[in-house]
N, C-alpha and C. Protein backbone atom coordinates (compact mmCIF):
# COMPACT_ATOMS: atom_id res chain seq x y z
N UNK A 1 0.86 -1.18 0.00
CA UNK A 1 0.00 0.00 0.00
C UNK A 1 0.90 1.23 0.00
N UNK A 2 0.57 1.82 -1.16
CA UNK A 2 1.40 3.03 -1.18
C UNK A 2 0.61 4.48 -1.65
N UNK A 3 0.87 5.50 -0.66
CA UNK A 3 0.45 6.68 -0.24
C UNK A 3 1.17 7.65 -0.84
N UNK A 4 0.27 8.37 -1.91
CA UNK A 4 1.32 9.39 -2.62
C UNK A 4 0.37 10.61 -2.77
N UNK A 5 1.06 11.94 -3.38
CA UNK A 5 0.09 13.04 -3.90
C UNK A 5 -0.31 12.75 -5.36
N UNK A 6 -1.56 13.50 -5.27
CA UNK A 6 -2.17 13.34 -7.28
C UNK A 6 -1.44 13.58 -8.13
N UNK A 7 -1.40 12.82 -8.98
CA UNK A 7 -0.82 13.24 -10.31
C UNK A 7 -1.58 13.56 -11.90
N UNK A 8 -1.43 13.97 -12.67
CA UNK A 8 -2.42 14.49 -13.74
C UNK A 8 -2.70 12.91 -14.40
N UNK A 9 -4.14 12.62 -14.90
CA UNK A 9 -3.79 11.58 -15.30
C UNK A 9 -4.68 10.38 -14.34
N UNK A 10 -4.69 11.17 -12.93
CA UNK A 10 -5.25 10.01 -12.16
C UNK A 10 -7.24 10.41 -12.12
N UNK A 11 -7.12 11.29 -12.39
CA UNK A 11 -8.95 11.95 -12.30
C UNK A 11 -10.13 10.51 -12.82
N UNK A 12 -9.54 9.45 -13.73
CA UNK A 12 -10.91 8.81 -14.27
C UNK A 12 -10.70 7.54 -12.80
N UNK A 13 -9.62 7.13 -12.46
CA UNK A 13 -9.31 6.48 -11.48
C UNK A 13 -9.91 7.08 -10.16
N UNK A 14 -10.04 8.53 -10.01
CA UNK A 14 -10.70 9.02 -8.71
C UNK A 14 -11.97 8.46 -8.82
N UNK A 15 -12.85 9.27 -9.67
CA UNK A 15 -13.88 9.01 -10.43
C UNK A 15 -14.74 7.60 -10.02
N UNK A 16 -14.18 6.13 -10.44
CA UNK A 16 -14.34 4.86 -10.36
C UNK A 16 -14.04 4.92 -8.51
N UNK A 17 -13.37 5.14 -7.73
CA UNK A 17 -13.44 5.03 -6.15
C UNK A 17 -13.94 6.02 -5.92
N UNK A 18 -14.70 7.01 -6.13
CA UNK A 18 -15.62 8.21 -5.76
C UNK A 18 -17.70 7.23 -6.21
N UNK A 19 -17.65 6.86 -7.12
CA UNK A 19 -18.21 6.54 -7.77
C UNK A 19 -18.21 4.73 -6.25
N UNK A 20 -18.14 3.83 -6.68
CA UNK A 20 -18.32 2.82 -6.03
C UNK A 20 -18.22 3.17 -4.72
N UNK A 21 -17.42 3.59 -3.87
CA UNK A 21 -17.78 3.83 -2.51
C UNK A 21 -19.59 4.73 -2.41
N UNK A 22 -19.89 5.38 -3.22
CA UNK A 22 -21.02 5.73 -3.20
C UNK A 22 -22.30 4.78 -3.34
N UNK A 23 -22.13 4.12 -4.66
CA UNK A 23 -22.90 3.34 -5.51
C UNK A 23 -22.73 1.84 -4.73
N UNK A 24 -21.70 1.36 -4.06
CA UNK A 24 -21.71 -0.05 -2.90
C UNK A 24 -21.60 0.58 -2.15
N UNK A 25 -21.12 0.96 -1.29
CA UNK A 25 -20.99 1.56 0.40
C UNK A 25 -22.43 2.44 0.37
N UNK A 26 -22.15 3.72 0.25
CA UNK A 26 -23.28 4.93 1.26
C UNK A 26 -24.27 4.18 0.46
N UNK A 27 -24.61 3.62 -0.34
CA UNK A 27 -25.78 3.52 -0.59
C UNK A 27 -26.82 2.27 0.19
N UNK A 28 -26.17 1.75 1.55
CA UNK A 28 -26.77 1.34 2.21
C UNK A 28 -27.42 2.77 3.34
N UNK A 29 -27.21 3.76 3.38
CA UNK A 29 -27.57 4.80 3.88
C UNK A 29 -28.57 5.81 2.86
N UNK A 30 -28.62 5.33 2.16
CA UNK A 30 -29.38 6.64 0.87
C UNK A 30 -30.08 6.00 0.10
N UNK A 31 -31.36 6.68 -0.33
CA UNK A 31 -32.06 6.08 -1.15
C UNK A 31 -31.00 5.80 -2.90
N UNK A 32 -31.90 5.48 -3.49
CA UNK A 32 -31.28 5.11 -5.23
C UNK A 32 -31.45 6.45 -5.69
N UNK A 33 -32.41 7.11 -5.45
CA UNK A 33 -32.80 8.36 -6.20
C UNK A 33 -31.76 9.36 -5.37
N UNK A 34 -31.13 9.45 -4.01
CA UNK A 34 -29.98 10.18 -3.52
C UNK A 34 -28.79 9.84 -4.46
N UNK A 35 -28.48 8.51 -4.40
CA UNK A 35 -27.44 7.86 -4.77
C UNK A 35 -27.15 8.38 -5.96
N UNK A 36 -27.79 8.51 -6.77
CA UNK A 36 -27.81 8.70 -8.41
C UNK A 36 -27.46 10.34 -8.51
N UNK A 37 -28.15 10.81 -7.78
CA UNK A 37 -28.03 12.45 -7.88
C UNK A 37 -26.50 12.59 -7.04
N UNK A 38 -26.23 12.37 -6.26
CA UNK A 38 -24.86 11.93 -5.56
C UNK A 38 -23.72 11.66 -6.41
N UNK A 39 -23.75 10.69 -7.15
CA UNK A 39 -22.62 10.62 -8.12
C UNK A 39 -23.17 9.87 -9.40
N UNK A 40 -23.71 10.52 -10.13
CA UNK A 40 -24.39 9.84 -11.52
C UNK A 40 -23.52 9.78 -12.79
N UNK A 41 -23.81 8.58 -12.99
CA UNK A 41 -23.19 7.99 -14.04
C UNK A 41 -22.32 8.48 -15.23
N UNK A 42 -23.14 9.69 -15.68
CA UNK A 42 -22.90 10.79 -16.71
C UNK A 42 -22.10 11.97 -15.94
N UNK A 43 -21.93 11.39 -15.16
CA UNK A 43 -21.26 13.32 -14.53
C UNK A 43 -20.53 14.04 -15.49
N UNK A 44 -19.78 14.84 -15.62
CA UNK A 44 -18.74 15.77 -17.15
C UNK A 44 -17.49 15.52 -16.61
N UNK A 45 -16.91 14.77 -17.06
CA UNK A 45 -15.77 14.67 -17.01
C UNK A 45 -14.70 15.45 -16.56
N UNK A 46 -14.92 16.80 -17.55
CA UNK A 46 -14.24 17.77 -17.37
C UNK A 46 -14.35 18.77 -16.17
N UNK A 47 -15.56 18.41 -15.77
CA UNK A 47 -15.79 19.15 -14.58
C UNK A 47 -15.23 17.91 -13.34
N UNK A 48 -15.65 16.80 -13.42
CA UNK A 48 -14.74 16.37 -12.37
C UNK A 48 -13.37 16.43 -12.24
N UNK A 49 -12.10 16.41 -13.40
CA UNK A 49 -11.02 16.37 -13.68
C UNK A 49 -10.69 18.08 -13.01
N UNK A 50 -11.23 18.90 -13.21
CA UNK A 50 -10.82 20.07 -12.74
C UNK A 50 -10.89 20.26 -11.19
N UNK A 51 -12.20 19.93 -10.84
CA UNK A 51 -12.63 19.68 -8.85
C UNK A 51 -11.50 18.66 -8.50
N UNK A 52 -11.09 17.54 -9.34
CA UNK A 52 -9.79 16.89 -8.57
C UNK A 52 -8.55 17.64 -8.54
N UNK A 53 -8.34 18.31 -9.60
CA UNK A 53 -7.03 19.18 -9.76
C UNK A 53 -7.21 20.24 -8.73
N UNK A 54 -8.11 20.12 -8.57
CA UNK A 54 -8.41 21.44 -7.77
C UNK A 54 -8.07 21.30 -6.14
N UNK A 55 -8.18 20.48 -6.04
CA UNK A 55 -8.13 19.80 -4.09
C UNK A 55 -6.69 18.85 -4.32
N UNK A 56 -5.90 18.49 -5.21
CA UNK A 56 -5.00 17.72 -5.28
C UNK A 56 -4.66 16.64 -3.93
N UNK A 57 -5.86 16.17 -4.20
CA UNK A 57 -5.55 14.81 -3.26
C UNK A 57 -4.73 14.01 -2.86
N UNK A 58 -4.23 13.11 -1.94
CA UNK A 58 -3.69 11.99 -1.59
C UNK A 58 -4.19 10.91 -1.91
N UNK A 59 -3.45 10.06 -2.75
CA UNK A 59 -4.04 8.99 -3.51
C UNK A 59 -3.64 7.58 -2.75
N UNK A 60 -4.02 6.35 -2.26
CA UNK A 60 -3.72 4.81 -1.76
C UNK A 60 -3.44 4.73 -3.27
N UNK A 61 -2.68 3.42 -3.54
CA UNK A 61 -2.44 2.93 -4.46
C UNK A 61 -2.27 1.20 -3.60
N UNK A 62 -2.82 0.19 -4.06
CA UNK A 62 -2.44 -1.02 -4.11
C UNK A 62 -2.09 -1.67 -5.53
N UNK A 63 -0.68 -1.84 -5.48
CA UNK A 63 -0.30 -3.13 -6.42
C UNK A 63 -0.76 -2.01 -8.20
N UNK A 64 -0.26 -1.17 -7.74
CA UNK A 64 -0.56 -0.06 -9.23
C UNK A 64 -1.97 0.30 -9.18
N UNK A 65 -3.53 -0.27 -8.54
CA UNK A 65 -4.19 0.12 -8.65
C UNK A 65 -5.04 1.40 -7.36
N UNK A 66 -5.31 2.59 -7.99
CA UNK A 66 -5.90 3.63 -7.00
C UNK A 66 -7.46 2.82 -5.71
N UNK A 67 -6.99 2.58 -4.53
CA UNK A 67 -8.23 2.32 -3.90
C UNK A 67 -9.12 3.09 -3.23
N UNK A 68 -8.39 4.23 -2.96
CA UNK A 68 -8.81 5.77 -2.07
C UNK A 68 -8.02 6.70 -2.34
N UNK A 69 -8.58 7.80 -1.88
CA UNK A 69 -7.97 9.07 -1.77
C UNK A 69 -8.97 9.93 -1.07
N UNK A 70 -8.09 11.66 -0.31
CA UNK A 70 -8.72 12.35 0.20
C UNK A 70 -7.56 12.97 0.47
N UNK A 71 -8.79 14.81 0.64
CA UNK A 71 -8.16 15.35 0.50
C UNK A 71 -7.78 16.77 1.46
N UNK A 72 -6.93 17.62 2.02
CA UNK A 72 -7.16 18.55 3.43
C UNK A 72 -6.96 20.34 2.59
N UNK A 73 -7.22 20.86 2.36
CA UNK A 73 -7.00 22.43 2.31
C UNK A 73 -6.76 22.81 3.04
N UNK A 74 -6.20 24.11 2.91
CA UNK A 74 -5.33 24.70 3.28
C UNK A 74 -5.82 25.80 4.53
N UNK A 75 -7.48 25.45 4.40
CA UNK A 75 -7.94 25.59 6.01
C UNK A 75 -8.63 24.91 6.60
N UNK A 76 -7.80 23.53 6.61
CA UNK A 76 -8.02 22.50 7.37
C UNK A 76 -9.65 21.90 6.82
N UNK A 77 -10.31 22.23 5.48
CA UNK A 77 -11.11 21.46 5.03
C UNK A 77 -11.30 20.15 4.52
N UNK A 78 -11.82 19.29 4.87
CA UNK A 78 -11.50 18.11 3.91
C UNK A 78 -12.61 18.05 3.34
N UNK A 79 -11.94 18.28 1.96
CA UNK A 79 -13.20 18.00 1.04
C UNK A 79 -14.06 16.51 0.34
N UNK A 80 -12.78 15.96 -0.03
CA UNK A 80 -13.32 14.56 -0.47
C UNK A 80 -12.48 13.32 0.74
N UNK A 81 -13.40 12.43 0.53
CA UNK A 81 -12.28 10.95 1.32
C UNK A 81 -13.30 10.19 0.76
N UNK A 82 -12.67 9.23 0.48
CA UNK A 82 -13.37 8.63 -0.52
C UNK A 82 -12.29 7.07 0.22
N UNK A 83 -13.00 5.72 -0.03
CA UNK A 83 -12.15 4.83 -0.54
C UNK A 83 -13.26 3.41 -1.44
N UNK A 84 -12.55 2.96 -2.31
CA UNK A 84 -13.45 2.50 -3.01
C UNK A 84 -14.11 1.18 -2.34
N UNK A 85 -15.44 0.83 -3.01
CA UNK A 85 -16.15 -0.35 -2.34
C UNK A 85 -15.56 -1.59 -2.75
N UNK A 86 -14.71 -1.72 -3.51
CA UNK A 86 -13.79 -2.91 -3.48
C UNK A 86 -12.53 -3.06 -2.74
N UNK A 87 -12.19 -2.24 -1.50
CA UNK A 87 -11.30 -1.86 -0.37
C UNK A 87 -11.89 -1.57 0.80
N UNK A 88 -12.85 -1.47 0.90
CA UNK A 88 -13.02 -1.34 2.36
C UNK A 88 -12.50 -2.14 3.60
N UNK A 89 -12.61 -1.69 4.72
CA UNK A 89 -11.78 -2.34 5.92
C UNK A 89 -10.67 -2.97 5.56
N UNK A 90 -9.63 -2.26 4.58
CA UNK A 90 -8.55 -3.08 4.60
C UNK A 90 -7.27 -1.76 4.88
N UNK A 91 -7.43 -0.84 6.06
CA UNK A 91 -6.99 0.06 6.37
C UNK A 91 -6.45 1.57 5.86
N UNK A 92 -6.85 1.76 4.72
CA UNK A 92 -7.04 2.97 3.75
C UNK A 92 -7.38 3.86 4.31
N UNK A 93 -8.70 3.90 4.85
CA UNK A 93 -9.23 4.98 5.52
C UNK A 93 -8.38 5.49 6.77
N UNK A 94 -7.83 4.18 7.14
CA UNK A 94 -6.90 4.57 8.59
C UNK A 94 -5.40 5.29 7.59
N UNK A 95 -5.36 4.90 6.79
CA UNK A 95 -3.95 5.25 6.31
C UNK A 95 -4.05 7.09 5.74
N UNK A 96 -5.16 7.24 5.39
CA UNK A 96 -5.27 8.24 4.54
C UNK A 96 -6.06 9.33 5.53
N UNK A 97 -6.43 8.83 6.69
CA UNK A 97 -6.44 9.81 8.03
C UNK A 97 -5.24 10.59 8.74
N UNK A 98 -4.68 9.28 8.68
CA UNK A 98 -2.91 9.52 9.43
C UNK A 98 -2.39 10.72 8.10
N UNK A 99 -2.33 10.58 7.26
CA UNK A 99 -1.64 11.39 6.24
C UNK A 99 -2.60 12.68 6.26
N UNK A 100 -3.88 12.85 6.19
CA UNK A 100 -4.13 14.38 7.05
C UNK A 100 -3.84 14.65 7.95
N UNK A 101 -4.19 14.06 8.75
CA UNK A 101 -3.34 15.24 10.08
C UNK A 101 -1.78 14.87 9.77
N UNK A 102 -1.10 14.27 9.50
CA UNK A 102 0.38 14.48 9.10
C UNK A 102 0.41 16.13 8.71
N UNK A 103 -0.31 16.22 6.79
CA UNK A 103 -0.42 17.42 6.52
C UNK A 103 -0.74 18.53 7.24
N UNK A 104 -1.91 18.62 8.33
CA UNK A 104 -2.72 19.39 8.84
C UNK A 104 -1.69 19.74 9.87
N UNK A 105 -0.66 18.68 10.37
CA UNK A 105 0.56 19.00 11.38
C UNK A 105 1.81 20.55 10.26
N UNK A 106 1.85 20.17 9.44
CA UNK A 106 2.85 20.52 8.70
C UNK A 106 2.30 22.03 8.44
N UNK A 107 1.16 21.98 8.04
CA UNK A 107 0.04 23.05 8.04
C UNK A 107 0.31 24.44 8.90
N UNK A 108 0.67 23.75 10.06
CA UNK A 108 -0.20 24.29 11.24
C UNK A 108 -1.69 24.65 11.76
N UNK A 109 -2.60 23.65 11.05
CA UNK A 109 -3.92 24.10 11.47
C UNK A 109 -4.37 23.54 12.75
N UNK A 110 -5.34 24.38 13.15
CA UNK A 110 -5.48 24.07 14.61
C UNK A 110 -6.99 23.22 14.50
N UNK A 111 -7.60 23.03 13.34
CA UNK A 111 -8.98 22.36 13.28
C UNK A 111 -9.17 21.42 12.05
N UNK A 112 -9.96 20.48 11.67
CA UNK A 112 -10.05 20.11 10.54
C UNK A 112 -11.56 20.07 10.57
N UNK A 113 -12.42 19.97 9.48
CA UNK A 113 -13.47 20.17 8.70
C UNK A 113 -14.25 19.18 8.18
N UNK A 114 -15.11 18.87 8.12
CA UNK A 114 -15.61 17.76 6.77
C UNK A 114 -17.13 18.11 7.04
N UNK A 115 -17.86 18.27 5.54
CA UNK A 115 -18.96 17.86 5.44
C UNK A 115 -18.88 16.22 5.28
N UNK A 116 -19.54 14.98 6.43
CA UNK A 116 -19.41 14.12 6.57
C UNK A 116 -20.82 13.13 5.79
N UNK A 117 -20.97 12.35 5.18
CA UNK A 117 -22.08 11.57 4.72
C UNK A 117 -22.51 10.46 6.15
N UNK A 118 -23.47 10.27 6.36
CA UNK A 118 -24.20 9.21 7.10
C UNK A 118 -23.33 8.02 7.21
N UNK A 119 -22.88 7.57 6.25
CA UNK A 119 -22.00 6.35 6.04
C UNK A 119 -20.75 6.29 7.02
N UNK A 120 -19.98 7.91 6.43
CA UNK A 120 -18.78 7.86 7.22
C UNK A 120 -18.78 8.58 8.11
N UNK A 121 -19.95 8.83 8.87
CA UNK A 121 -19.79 9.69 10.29
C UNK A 121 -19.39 9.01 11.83
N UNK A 122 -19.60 7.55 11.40
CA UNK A 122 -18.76 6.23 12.67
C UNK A 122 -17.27 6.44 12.42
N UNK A 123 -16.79 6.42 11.00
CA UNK A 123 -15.25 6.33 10.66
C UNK A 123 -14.68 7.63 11.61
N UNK A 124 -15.27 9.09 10.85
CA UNK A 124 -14.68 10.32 11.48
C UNK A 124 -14.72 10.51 13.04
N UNK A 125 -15.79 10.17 13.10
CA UNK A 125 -16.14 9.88 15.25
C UNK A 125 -14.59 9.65 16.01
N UNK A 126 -14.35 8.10 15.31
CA UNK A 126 -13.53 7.15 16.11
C UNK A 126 -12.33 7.76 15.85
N UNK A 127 -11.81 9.21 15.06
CA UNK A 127 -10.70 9.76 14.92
C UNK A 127 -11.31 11.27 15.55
N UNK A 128 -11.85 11.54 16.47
CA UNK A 128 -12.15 12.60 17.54
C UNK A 128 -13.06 13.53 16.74
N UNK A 129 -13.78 13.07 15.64
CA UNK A 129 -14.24 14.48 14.68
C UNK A 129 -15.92 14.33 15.77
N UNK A 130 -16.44 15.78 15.85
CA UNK A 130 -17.73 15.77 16.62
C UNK A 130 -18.87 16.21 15.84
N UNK A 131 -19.54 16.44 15.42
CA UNK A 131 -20.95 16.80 14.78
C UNK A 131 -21.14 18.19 15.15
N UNK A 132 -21.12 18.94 14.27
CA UNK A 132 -21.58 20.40 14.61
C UNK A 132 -22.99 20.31 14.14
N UNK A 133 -23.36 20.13 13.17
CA UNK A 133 -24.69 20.34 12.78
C UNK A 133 -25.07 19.39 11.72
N UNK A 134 -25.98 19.13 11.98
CA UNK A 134 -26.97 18.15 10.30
C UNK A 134 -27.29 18.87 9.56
N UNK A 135 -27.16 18.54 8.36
CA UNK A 135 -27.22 19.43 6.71
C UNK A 135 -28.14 18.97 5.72
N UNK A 136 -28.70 19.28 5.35
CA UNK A 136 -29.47 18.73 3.99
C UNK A 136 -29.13 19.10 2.96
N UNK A 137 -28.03 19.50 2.09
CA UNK A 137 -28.05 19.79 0.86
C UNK A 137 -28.48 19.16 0.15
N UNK A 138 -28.85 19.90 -1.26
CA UNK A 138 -29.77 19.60 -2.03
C UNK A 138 -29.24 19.74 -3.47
N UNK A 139 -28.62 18.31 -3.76
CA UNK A 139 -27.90 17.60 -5.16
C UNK A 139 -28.71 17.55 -6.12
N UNK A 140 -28.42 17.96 -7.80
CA UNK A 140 -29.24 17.87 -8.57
C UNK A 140 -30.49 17.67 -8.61
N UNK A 141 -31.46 18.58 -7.51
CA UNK A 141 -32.64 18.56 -7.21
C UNK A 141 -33.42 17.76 -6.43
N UNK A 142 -32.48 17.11 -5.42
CA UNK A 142 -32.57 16.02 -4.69
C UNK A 142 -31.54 16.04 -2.94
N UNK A 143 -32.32 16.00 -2.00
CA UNK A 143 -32.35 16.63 -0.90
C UNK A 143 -31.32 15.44 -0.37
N UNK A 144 -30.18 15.35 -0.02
CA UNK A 144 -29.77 14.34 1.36
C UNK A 144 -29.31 14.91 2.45
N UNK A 145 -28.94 14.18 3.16
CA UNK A 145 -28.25 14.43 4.44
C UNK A 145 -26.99 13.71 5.10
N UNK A 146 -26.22 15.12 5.47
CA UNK A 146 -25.16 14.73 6.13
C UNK A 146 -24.69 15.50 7.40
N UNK A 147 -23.83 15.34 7.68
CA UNK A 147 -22.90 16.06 9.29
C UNK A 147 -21.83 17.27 8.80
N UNK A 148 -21.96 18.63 9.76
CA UNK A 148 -20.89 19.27 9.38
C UNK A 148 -20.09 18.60 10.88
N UNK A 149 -19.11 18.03 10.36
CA UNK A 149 -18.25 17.55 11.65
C UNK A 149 -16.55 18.16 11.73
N UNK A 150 -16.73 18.77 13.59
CA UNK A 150 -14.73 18.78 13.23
C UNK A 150 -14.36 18.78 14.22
N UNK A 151 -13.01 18.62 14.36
CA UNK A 151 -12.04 18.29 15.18
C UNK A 151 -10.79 19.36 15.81
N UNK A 152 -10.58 19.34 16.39
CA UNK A 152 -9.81 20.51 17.31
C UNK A 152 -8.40 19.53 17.25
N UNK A 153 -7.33 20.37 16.71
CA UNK A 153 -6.40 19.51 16.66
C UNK A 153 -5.14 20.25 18.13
């Protein structure tokens, strides 16, 4: 298991573990009609390739293939964490935690951030993150819910 920063090139690979952790994982938490509006099939390419360039993530890699990634800004936001539904519980999420706050150490931030999904609000818990508030945003015309959760570092 190897832990690196994004490289150009990796966006259709995010994509496929953004995409299945949604579509197998949260979607024991979300209806089909969330799910779909959540990460649908057709999304634009080009618009996802730019939102990844844009947060330049930390990528897992097993054996050449991408299983997760996520990602911390530069005020202590994390925007995506993702790991795919063909990896789960095989310590990714633990690996790619440790490597934010690594960053968030290097940083100097004193907090970290996440709008959290239903799914992964047990994962963020058990690494000290607390629930500020429940959210409903409202995805391609379609209402879900998640946690603004954070952590005091």
């Amino acid at each position: 298991m190897e832990i690196r920063r994004f490289r150009l090139g990796d966006e259709a690979a995010l994509f496929r573990v953004y995409f299945t952790a949604i579509h197998d994982v949260a979607a024991g938490d979300y209806s089909s009609e969330q799910v779909e509006a959540w990460a649908p099939p057709d999304l634009d390419m080009d618009l996802w390739a730019n939102r990844i360039q844009g947060i330049q993530p930390f990528v897992v890699e097993i054996d050449g293939e991408i299983a997760g990634y996520a990602d911390v800004q530069q005020d202590g936001y994390i925007d995506h964490f993702f790991v795919s539904g063909a990896h789960q519980r095989q310590g990714i999420g633990a690996r790619l935690m440790a490597r934010i706050h690594e960053e968030a150490g290097s940083l100097g931030l004193t907090e970290l951030t996440a709008n959290v999904s239903k799914t992964a609000e047990p994962f963020f818990s058990l690494y000290g993150f607390q629930v500020i508030e429940r959210r409903f945003p409202i995805i391609r015309g379609v209402t879900l819910q998640n946690a603004l959760m954070r952590k005091e570092l």
